[in-house]
N, C-alpha and C. Protein backbone atom coordinates (compact mmCIF):
# COMPACT_ATOMS: atom_id res chain seq x y z
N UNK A 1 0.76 8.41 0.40
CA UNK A 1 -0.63 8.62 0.73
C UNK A 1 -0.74 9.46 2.00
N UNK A 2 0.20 9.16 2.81
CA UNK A 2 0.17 10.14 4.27
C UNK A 2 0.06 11.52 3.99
N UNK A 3 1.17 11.97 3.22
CA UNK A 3 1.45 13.18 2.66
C UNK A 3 0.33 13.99 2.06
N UNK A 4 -0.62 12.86 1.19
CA UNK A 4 -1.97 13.53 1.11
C UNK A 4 -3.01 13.70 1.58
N UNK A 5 -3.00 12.80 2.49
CA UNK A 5 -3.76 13.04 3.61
C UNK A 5 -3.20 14.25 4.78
N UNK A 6 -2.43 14.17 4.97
CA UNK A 6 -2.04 15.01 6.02
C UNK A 6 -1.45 14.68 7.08
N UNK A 7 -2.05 13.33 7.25
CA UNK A 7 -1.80 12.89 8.55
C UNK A 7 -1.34 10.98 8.49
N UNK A 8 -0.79 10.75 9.76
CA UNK A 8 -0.17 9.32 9.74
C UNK A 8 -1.03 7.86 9.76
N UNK A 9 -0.83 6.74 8.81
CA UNK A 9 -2.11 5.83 8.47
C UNK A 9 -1.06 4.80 9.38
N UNK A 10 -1.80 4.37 10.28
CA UNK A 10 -1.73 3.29 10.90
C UNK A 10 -1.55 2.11 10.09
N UNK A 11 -0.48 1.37 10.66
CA UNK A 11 -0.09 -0.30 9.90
C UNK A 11 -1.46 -0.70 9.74
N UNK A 12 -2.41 -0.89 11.11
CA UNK A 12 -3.48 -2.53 10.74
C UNK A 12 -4.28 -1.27 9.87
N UNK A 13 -4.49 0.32 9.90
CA UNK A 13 -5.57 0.43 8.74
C UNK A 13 -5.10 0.15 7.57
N UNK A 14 -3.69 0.45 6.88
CA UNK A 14 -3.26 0.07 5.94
C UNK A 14 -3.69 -1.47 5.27
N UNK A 15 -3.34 -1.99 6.12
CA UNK A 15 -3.28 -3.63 6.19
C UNK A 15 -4.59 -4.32 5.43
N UNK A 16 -5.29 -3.65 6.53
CA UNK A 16 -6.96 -3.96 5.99
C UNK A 16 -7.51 -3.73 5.24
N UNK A 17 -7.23 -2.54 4.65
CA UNK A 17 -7.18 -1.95 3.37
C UNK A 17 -7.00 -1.95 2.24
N UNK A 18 -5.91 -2.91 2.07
CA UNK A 18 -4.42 -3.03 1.08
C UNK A 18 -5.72 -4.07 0.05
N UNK A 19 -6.33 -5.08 0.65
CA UNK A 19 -7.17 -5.82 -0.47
C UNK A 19 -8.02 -4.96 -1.37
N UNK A 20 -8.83 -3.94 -0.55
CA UNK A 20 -10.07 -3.34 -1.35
C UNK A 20 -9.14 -2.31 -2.42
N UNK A 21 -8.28 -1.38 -1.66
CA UNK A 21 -7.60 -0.71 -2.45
C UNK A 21 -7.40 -1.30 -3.88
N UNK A 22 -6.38 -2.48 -3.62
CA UNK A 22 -6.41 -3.23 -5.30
C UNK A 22 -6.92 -3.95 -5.70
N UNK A 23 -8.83 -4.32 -5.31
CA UNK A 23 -9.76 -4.67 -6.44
C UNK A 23 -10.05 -3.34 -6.83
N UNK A 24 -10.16 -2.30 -6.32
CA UNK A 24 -10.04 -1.05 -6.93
C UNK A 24 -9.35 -0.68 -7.47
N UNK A 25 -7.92 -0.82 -7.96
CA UNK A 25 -7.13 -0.71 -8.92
C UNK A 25 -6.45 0.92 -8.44
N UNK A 26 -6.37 1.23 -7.13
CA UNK A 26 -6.03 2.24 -7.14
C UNK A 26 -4.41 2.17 -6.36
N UNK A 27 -4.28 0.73 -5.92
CA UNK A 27 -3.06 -0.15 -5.51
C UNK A 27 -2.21 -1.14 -6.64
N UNK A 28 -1.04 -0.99 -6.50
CA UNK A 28 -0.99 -2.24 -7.50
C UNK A 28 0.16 -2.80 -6.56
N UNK A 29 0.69 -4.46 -7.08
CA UNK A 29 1.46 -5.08 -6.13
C UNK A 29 3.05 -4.87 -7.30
N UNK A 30 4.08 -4.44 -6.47
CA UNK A 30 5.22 -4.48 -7.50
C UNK A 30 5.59 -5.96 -7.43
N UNK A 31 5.99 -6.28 -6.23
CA UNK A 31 6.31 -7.39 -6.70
C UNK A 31 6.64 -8.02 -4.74
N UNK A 32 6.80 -9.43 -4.79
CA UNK A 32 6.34 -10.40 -3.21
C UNK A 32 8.08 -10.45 -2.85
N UNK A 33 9.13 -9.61 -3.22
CA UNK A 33 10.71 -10.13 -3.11
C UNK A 33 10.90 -9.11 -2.00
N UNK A 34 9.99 -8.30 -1.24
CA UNK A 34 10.89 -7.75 0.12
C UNK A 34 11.05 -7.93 1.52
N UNK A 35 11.36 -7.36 1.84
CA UNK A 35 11.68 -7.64 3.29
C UNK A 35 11.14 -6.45 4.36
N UNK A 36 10.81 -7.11 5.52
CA UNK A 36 10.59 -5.90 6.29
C UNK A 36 11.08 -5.65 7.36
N UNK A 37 11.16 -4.55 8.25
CA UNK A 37 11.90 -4.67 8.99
C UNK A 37 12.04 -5.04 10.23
N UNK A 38 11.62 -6.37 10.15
CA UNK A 38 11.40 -7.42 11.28
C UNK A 38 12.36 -8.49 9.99
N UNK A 39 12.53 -8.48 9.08
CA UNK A 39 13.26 -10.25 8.56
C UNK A 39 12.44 -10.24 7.78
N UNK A 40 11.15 -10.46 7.92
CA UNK A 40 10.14 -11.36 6.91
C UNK A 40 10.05 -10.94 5.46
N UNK A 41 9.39 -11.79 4.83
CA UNK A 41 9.09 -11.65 3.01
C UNK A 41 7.78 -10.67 3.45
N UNK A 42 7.84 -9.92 2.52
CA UNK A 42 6.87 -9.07 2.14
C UNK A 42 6.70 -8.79 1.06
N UNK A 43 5.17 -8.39 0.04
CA UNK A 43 5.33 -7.92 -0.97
C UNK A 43 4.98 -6.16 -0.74
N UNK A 44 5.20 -5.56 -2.47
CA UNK A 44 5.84 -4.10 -1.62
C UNK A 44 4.56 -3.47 -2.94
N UNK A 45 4.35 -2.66 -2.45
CA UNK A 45 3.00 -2.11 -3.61
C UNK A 45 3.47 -0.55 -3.74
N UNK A 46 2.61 -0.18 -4.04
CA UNK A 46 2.62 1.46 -5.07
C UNK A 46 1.18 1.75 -4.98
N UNK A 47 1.14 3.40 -5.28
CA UNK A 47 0.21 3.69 -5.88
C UNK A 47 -0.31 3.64 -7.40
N UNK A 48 -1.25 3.55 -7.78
CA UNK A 48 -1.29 2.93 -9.53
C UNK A 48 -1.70 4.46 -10.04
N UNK A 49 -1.60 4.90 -11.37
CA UNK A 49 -1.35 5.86 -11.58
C UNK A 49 -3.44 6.50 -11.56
N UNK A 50 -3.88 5.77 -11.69
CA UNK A 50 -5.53 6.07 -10.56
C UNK A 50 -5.37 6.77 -9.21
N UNK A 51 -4.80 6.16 -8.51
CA UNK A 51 -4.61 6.34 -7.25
C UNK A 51 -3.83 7.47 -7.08
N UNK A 52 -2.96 7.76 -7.71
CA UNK A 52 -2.26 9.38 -7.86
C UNK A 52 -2.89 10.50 -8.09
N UNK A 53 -4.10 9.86 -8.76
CA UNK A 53 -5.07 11.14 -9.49
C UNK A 53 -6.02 11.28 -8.32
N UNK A 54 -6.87 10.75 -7.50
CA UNK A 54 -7.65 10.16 -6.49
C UNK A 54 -7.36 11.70 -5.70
């Protein structure tokens, strides 16, 4: 998404984001098995093929 934008998206806008994005369906969740790079569980998302077109 940076790349199409142009420019660099801040963690907390991401963050805050990440819900509306996928009742909009333009996010989807792959799956809750990663890690980040602090240790913790994270789940890891994508763009949905909406969101590519966007």
């Amino acid at each position: 998404m940076e790349q199409r934008l142009g420019r660099r998206l801040a963690d907390s806008t991401v963050r805050s984001r990440l819900p509306e994005l996928v009742r909009k369906g333009l996010v989807l969740c792959v799956d809750r098995e990663g890690i980040s790079p602090s240790g913790h569980a994270c789940s890891r998302y994508r763009l949905s093929d909406v969101g590519m077109a966007v």
